[in-house]
C-alpha atoms as a PDB file:
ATOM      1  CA  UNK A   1       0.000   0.000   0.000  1.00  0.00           C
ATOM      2  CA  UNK A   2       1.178   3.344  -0.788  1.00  0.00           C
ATOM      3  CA  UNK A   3       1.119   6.450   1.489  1.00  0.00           C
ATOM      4  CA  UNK A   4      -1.463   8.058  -0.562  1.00  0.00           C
ATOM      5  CA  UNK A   5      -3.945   9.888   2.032  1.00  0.00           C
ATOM      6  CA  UNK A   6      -1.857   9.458   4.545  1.00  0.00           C
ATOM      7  CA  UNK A   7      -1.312  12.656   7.169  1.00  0.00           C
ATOM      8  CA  UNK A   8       2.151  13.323   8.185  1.00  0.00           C
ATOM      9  CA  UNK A   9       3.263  15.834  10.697  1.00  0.00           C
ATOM     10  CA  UNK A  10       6.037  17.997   9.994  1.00  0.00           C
ATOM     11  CA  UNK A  11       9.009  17.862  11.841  1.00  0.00           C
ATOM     12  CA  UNK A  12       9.694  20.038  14.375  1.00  0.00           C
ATOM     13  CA  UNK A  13      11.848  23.650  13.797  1.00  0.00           C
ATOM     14  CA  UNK A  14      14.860  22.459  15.884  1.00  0.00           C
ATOM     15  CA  UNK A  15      15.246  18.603  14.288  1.00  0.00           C
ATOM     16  CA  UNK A  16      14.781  20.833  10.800  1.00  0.00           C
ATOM     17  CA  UNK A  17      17.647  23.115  11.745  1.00  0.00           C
ATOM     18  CA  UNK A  18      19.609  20.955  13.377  1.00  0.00           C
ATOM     19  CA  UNK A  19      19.332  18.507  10.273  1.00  0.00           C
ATOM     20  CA  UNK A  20      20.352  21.751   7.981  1.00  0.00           C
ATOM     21  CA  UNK A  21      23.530  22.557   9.822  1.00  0.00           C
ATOM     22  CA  UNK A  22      24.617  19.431   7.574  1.00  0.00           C
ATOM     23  CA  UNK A  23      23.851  20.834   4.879  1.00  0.00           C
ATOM     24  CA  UNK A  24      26.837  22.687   4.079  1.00  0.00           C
ATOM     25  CA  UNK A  25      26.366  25.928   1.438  1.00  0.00           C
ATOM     26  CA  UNK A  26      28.222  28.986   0.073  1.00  0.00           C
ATOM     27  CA  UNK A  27      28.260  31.689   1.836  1.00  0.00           C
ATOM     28  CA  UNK A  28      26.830  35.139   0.413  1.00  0.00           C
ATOM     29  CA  UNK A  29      26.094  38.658   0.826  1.00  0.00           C
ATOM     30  CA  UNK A  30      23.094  39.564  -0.907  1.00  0.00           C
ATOM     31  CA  UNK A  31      22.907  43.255  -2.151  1.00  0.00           C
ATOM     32  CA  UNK A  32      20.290  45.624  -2.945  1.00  0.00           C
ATOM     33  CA  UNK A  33      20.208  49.491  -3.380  1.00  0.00           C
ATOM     34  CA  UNK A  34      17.069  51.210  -2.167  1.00  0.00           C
ATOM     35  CA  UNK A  35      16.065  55.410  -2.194  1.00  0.00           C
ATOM     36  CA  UNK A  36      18.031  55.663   0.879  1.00  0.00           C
ATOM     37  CA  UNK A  37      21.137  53.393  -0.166  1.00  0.00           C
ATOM     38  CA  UNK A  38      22.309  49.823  -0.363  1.00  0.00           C
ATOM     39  CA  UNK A  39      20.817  47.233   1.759  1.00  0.00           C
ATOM     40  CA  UNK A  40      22.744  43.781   2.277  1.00  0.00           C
ATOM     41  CA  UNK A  41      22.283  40.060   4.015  1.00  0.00           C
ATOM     42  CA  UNK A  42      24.137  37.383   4.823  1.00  0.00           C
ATOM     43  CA  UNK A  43      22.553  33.881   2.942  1.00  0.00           C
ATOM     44  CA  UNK A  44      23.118  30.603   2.348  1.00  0.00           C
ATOM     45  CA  UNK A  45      20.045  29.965   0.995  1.00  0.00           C
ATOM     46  CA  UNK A  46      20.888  30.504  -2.601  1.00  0.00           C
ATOM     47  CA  UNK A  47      20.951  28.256  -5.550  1.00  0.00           C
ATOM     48  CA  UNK A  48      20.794  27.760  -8.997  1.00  0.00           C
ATOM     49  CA  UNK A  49      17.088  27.460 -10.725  1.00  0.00           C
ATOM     50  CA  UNK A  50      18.112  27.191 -14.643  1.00  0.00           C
ATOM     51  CA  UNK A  51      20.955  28.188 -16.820  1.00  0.00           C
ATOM     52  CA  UNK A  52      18.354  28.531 -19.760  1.00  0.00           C
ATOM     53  CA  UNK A  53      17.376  31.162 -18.824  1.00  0.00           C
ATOM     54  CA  UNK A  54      20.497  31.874 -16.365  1.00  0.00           C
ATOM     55  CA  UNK A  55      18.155  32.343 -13.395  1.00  0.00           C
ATOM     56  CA  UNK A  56      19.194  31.828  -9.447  1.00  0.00           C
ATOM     57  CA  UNK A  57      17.418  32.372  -6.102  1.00  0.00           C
ATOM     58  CA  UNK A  58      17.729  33.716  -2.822  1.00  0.00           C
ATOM     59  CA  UNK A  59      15.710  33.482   0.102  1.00  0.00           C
ATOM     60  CA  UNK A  60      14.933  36.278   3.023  1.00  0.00           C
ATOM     61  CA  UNK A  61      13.315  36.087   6.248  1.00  0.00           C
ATOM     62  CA  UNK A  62      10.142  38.729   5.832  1.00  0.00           C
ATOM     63  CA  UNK A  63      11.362  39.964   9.236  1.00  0.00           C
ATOM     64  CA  UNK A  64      14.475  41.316   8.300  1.00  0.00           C
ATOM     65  CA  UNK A  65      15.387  44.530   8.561  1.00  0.00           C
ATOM     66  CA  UNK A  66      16.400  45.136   5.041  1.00  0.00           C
ATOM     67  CA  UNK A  67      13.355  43.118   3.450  1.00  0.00           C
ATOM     68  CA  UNK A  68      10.905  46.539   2.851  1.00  0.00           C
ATOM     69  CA  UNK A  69      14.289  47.290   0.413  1.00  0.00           C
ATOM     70  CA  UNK A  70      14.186  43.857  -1.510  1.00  0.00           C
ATOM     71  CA  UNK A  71      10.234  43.824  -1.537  1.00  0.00           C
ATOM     72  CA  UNK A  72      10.529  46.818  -3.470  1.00  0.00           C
ATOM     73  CA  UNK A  73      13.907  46.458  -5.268  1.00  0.00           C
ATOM     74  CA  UNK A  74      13.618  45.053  -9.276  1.00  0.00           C
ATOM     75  CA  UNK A  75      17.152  44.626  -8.867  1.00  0.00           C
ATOM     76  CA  UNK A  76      19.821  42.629  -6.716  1.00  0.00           C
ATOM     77  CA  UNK A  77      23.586  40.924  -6.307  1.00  0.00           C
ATOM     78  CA  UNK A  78      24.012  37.462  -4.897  1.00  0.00           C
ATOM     79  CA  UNK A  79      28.218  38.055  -3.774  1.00  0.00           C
ATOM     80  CA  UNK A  80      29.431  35.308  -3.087  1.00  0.00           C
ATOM     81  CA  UNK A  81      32.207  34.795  -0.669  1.00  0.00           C
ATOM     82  CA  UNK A  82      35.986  33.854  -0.457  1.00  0.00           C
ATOM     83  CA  UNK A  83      37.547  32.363   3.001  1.00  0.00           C
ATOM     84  CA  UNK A  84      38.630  36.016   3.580  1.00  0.00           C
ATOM     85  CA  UNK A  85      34.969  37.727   3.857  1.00  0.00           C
ATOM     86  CA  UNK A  86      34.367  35.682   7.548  1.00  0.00           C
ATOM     87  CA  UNK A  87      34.453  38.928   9.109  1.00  0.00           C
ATOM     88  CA  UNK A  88      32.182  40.534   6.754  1.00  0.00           C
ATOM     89  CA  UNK A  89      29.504  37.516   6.736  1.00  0.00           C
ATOM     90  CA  UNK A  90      29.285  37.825  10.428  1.00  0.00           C
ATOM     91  CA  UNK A  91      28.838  42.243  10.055  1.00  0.00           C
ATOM     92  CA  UNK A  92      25.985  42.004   7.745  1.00  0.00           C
ATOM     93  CA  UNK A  93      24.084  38.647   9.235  1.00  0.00           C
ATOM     94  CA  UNK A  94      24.490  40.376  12.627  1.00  0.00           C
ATOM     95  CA  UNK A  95      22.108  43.757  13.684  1.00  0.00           C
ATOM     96  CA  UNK A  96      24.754  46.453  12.823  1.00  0.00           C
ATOM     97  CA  UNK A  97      23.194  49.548  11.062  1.00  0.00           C
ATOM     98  CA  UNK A  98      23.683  48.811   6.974  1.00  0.00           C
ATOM     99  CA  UNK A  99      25.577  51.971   6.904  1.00  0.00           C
ATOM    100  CA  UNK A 100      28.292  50.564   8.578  1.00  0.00           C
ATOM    101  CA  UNK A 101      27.844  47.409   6.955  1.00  0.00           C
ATOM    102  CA  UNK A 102      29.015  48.701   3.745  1.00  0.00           C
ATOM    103  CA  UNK A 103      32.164  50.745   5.433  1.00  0.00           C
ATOM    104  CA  UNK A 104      33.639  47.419   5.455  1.00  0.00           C
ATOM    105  CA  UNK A 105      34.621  45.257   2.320  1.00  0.00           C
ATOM    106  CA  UNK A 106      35.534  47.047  -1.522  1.00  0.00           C
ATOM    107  CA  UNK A 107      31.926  47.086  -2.541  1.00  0.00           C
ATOM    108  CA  UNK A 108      31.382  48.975  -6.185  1.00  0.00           C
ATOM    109  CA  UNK A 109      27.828  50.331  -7.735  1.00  0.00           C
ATOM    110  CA  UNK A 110      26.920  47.127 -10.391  1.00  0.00           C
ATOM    111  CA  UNK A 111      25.644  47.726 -13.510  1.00  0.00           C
ATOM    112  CA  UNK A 112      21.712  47.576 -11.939  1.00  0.00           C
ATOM    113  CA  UNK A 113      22.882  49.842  -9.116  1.00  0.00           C
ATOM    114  CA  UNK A 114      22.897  47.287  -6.463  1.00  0.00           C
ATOM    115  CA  UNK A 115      26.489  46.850  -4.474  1.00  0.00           C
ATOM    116  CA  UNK A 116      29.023  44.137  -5.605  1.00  0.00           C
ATOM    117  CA  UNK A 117      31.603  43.094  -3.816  1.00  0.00           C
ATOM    118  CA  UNK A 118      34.944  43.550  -5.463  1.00  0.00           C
ATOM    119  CA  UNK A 119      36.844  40.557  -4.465  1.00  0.00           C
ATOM    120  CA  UNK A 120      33.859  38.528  -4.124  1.00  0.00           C
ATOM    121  CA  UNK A 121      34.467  34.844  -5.417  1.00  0.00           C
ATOM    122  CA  UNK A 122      31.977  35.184  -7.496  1.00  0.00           C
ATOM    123  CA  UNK A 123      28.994  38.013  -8.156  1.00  0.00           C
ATOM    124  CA  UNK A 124      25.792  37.835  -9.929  1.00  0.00           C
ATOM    125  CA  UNK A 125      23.886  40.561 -10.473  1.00  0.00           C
ATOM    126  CA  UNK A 126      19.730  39.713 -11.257  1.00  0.00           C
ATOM    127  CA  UNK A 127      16.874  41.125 -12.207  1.00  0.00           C
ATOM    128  CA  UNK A 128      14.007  40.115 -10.293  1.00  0.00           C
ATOM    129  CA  UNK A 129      11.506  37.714 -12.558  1.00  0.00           C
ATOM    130  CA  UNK A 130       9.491  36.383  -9.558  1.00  0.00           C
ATOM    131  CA  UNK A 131       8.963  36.069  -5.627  1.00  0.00           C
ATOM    132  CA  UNK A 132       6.985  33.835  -3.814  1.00  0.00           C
ATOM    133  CA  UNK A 133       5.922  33.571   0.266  1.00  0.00           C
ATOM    134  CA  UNK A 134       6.745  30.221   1.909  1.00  0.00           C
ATOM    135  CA  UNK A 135       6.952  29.981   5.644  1.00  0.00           C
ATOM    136  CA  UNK A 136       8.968  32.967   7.181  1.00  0.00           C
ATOM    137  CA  UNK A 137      10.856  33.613   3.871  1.00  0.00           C
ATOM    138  CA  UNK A 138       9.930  35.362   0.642  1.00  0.00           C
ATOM    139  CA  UNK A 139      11.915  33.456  -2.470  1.00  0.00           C
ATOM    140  CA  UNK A 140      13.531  36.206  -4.721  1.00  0.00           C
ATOM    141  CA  UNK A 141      13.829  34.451  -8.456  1.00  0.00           C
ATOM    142  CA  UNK A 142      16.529  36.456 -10.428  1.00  0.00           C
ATOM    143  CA  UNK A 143      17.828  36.435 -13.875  1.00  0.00           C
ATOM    144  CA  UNK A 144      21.374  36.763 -13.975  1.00  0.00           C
ATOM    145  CA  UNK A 145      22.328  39.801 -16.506  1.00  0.00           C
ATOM    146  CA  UNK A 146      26.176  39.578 -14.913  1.00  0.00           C
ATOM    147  CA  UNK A 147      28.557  37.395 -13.543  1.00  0.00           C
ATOM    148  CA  UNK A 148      32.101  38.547 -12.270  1.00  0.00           C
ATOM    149  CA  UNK A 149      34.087  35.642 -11.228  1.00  0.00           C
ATOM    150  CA  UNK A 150      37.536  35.876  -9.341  1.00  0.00           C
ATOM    151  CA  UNK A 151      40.810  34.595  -9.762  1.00  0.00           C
ATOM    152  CA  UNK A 152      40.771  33.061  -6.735  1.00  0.00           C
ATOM    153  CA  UNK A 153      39.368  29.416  -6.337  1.00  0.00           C
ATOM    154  CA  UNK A 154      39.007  29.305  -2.556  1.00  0.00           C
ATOM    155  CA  UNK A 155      34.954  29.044  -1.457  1.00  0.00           C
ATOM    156  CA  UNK A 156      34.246  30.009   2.492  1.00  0.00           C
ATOM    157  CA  UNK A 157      30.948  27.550   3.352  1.00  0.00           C
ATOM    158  CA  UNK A 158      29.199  26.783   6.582  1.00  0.00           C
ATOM    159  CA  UNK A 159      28.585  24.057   7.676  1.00  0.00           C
ATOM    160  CA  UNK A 160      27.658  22.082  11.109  1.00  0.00           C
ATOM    161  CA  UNK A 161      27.606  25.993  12.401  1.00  0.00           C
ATOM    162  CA  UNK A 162      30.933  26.952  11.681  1.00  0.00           C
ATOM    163  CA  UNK A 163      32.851  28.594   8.681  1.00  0.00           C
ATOM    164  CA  UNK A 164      34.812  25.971   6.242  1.00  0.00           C
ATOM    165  CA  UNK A 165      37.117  26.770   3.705  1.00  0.00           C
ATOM    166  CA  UNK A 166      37.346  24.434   0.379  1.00  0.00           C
ATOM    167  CA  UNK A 167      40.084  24.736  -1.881  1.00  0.00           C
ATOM    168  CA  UNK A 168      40.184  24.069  -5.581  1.00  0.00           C
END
């Protein structure tokens, strides 16, 4: 017998995040300019979608400070992050004003206007195709209209709660 019509529960927040600190991911800084200036997050929720058309996502908790900025924004930069940027993932997944956020790092005005990250490992900038509301997060769909990829090969990921650094 299958499990058709079958009811199950889901599992509870803690077993869910406990089971995702295995998951290890990228790390990234995700970048948005607003009226009153750029707007940024720390993520690891990002992944591809499609390369046809070359379209990623990113996901934000609707409580976030800078979320009025990306509910708005048509544009954004997923920046993702070499083993040097530890510092500047914990600055801008912590509280500190976004002013000060962006004192730190080499960020540069993209091509949409949003910030990128000079020395970022990688950097694409999107233009937002779609969102959609699941749970606590809103799912920003973008298509990528730039990629700047670094020299360097070195990825920073997390991973069972702590930073990891994987080498090419």
């Amino acid at each position: 017998m299958g499990m058709m019509g079958h009811s199950f529960e889901t599992v509870e927040s803690a077993a869910f995040r406990h089971g995702m600190s295995r998951l290890g991911a990228a790390v990234n800084i995700v970048t948005t300019r607003a009226g009153d200036g750029p707007y940024g997050f720390t993520a690891s929720a990002v992944c591809s979608v499609s390369d046809t058309p070359a379209t990623l996502l990113a996901c934000i908790n609707r409580t976030s400070s800078c979320f009025p900025a990306f509910e708005t924004a048509r544009f954004f930069c997923v920046n993702t992050l070499a083993p040097s940027h530890e510092a500047l993932s914990n600055l801008f997944g912590g509280k500190t004003p976004m002013a000060e956020r962006f004192a730190t790092g080499g960020w540069v005005e993209g091509n949409t206007g949003a910030p990128v990250l000079e020395d970022a490992l990688v950097s694409f900038e999107c233009e937002l195709t779609n969102a959609l509301d699941q749970g606590t997060h809103r799912v920003l769909f973008g298509r990528v209209i730039g990629v700047n990829a670094a020299e360097s090969q070195d990825a920073l990921l997390y991973c069972a709660r702590r930073y990891v650094t994987v080498g090419a």
